[in-house]
Protein backbone atom coordinates (compact mmCIF):
# COMPACT_ATOMS: atom_id res chain seq x y z
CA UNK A 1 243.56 -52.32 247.28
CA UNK A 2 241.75 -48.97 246.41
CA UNK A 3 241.22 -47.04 243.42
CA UNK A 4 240.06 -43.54 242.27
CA UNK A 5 237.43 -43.81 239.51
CA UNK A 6 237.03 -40.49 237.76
CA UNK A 7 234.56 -39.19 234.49
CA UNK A 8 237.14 -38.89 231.73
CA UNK A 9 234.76 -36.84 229.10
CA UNK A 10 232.12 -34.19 230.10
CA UNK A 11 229.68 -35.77 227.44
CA UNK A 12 230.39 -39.86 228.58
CA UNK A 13 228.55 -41.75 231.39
CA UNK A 14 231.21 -43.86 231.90
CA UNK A 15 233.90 -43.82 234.44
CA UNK A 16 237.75 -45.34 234.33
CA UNK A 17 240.29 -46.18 236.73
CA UNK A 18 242.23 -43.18 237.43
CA UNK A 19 245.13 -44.17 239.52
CA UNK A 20 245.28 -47.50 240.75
CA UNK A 21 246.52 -47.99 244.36
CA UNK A 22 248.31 -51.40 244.51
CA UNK A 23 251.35 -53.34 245.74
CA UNK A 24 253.50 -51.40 243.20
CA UNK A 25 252.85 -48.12 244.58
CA UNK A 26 250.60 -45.12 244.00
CA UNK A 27 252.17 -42.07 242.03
CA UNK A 28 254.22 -39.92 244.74
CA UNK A 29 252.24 -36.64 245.53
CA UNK A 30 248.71 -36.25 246.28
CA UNK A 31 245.46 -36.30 244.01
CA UNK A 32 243.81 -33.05 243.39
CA UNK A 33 241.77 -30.78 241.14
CA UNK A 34 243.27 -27.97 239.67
CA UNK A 35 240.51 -25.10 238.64
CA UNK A 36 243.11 -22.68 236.84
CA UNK A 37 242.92 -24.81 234.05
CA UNK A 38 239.47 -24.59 233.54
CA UNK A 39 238.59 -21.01 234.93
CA UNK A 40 235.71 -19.91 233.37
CA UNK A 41 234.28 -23.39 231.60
CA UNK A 42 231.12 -24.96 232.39
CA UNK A 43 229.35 -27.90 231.92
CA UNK A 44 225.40 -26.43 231.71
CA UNK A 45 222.88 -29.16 232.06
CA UNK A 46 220.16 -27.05 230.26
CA UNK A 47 217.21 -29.47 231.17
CA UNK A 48 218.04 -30.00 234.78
CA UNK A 49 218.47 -25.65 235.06
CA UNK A 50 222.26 -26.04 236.69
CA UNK A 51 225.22 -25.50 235.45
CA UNK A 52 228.99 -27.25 236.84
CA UNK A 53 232.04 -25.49 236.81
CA UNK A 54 235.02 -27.51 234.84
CA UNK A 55 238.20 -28.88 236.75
CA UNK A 56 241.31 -30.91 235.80
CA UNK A 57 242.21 -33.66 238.17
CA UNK A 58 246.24 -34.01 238.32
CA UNK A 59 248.95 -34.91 240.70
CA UNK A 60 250.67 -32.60 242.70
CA UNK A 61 254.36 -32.98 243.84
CA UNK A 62 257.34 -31.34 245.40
CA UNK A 63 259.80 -31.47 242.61
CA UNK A 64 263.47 -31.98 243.48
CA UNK A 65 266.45 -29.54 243.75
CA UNK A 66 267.36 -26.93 246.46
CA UNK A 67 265.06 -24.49 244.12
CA UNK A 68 262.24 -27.09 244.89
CA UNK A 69 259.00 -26.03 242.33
CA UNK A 70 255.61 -27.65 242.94
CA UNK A 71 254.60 -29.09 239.91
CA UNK A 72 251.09 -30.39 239.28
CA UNK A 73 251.03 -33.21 236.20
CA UNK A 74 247.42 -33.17 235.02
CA UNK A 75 246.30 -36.34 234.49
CA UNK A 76 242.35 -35.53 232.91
CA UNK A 77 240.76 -33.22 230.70
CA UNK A 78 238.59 -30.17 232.18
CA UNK A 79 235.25 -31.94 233.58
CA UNK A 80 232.52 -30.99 235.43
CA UNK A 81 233.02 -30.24 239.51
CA UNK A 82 230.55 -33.09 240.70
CA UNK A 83 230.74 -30.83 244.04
CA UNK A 84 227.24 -29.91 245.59
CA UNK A 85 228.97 -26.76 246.83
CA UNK A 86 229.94 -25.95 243.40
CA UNK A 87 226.36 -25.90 241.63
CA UNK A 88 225.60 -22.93 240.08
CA UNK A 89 221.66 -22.72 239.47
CA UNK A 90 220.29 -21.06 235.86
CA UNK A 91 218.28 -18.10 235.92
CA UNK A 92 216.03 -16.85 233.27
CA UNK A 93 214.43 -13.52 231.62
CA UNK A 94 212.32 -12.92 228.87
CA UNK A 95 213.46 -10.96 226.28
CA UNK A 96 210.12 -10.83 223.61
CA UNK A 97 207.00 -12.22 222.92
CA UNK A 98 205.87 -14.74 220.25
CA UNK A 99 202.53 -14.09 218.71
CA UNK A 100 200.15 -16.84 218.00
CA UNK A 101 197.82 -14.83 216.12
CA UNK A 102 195.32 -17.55 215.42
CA UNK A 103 194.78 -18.56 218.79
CA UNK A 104 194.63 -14.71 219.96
CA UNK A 105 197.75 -15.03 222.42
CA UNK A 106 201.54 -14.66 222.97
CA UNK A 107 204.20 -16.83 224.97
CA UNK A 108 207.07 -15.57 226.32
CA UNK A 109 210.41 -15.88 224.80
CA UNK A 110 213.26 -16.58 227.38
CA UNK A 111 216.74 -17.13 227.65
CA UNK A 112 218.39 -19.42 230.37
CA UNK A 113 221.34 -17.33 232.60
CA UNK A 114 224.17 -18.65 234.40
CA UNK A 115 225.86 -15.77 236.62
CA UNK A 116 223.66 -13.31 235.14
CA UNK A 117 225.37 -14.61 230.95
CA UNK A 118 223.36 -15.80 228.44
CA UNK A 119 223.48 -19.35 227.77
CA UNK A 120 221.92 -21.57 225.31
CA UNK A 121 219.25 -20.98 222.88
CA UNK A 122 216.14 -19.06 223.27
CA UNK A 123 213.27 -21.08 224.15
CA UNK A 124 209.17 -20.26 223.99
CA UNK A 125 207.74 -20.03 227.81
CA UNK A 126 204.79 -20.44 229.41
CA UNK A 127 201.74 -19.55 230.15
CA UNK A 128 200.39 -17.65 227.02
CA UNK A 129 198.86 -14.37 227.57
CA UNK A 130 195.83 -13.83 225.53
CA UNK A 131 195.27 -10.31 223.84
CA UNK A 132 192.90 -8.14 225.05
CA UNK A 133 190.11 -6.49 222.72
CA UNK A 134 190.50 -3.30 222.36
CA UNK A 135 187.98 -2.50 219.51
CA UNK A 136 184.88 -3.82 217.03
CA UNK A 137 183.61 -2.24 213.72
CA UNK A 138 182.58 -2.93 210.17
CA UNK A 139 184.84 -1.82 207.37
CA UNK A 140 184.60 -1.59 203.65
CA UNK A 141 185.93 -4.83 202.30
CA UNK A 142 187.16 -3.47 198.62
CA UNK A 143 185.82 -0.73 196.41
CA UNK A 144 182.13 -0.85 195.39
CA UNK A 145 180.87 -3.06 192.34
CA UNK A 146 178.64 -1.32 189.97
CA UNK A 147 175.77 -3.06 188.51
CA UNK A 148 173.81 -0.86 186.20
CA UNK A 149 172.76 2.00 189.08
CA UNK A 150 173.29 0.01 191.71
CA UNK A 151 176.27 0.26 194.17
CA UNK A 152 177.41 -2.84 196.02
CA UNK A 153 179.74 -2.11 198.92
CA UNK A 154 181.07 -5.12 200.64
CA UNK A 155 181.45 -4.99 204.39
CA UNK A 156 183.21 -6.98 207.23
CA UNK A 157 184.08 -7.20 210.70
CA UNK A 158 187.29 -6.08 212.06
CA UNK A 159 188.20 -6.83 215.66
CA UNK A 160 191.65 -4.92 216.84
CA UNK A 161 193.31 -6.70 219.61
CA UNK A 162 196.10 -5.41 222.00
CA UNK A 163 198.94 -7.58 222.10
CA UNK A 164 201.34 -7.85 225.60
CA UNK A 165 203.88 -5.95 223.82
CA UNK A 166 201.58 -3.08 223.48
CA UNK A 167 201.18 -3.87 219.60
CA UNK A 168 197.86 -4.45 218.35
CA UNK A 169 196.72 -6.70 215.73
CA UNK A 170 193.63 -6.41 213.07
CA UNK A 171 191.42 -9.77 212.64
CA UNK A 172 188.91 -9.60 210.19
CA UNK A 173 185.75 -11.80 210.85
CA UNK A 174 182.81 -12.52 208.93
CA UNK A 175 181.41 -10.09 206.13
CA UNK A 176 178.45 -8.09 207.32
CA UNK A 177 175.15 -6.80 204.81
CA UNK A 178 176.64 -4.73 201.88
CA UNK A 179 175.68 -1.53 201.44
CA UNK A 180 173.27 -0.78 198.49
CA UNK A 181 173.04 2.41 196.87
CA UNK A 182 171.02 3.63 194.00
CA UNK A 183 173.60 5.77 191.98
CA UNK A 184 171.30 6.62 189.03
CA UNK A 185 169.01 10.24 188.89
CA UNK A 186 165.73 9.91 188.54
């Protein structure tokens, strides 16, 4: 005796008997999988980077009458084509950046493709690309502070990086010596 075991459910692991072959008979007609359906469904394994395209498994038959119609009685919901042939593999682009600004780098933001459509949610990529220095100076750090004749002008570092979206980025580092100034005449 022989049986057909199919997936019932996309999401289950499990598998049930789908037509049972024994001394009573199987179903008249032959078992097939009907793709009309399901045109245009998928099952996307996002982790494994493929994606299945969904069929129905049915019965087809000859129905009866001189205006004979095949008929095909569907006997599962759309699941995945477990066909090697039928594997479609994901692609992926990026489509930004995001900046880490403490570690001085960016990763790539990406989005999975299946036929060249977005699927899925964006995801952060690798490798990083760190950001290039572009520039080094001192700056005032706040207005002056007065006491009595004497001006006290905080200063600090300021390193501008370039970013790999061509945007740059301003990190200020330690303070350097103030700047004193006698403000009184004598």
């Amino acid at each position: 005796m022989s049986e057909i075991h199919v997936q019932t459910d996309a999401s289950a692991a499990t598998y049930r008997k789908l037509l049972p072959c024994g001394p009573w008979g199987a179903p008249e007609g032959t078992v097939e999988k009907d793709v009309q359906a399901c045109a245009g469904q998928y099952y996307d394994d996002l982790a494994g980077g493929v994606s299945w395209p969904m069929v129905r498994y049915g019965v087809r038959r000859q129905g009866g009458g001189e205006n004979a119609v095949e008929m095909f009685s569907p006997i599962t919901q759309c699941l995945p084509d477990i066909d090697p042939q039928k594997l479609i593999q994901h692609g992926e682009r990026q489509v930004g950046w995001q900046h880490a600004d403490g570690i001085l780098a960016s990763f790539p933001v990406m989005q999975r493709t299946r036929d060249g459509v977005d699927i899925g949610q964006l995801y952060i990529g690798d490798p990083a690309q760190h950001y290039a220095l572009d520039s080094e100076g001192v700056v005032d750090a706040g207005p002056p502070e007065m006491v009595g004749c004497v001006s006290f002008q905080a200063r600090q570092l300021v390193r501008r990086y370039h970013r790999p979206d061509d945007s740059a980025v301003d990190v200020l580092g330690l303070y350097d010596a103030p700047v004193i100034t006698d403000r009184c005449a004598r």
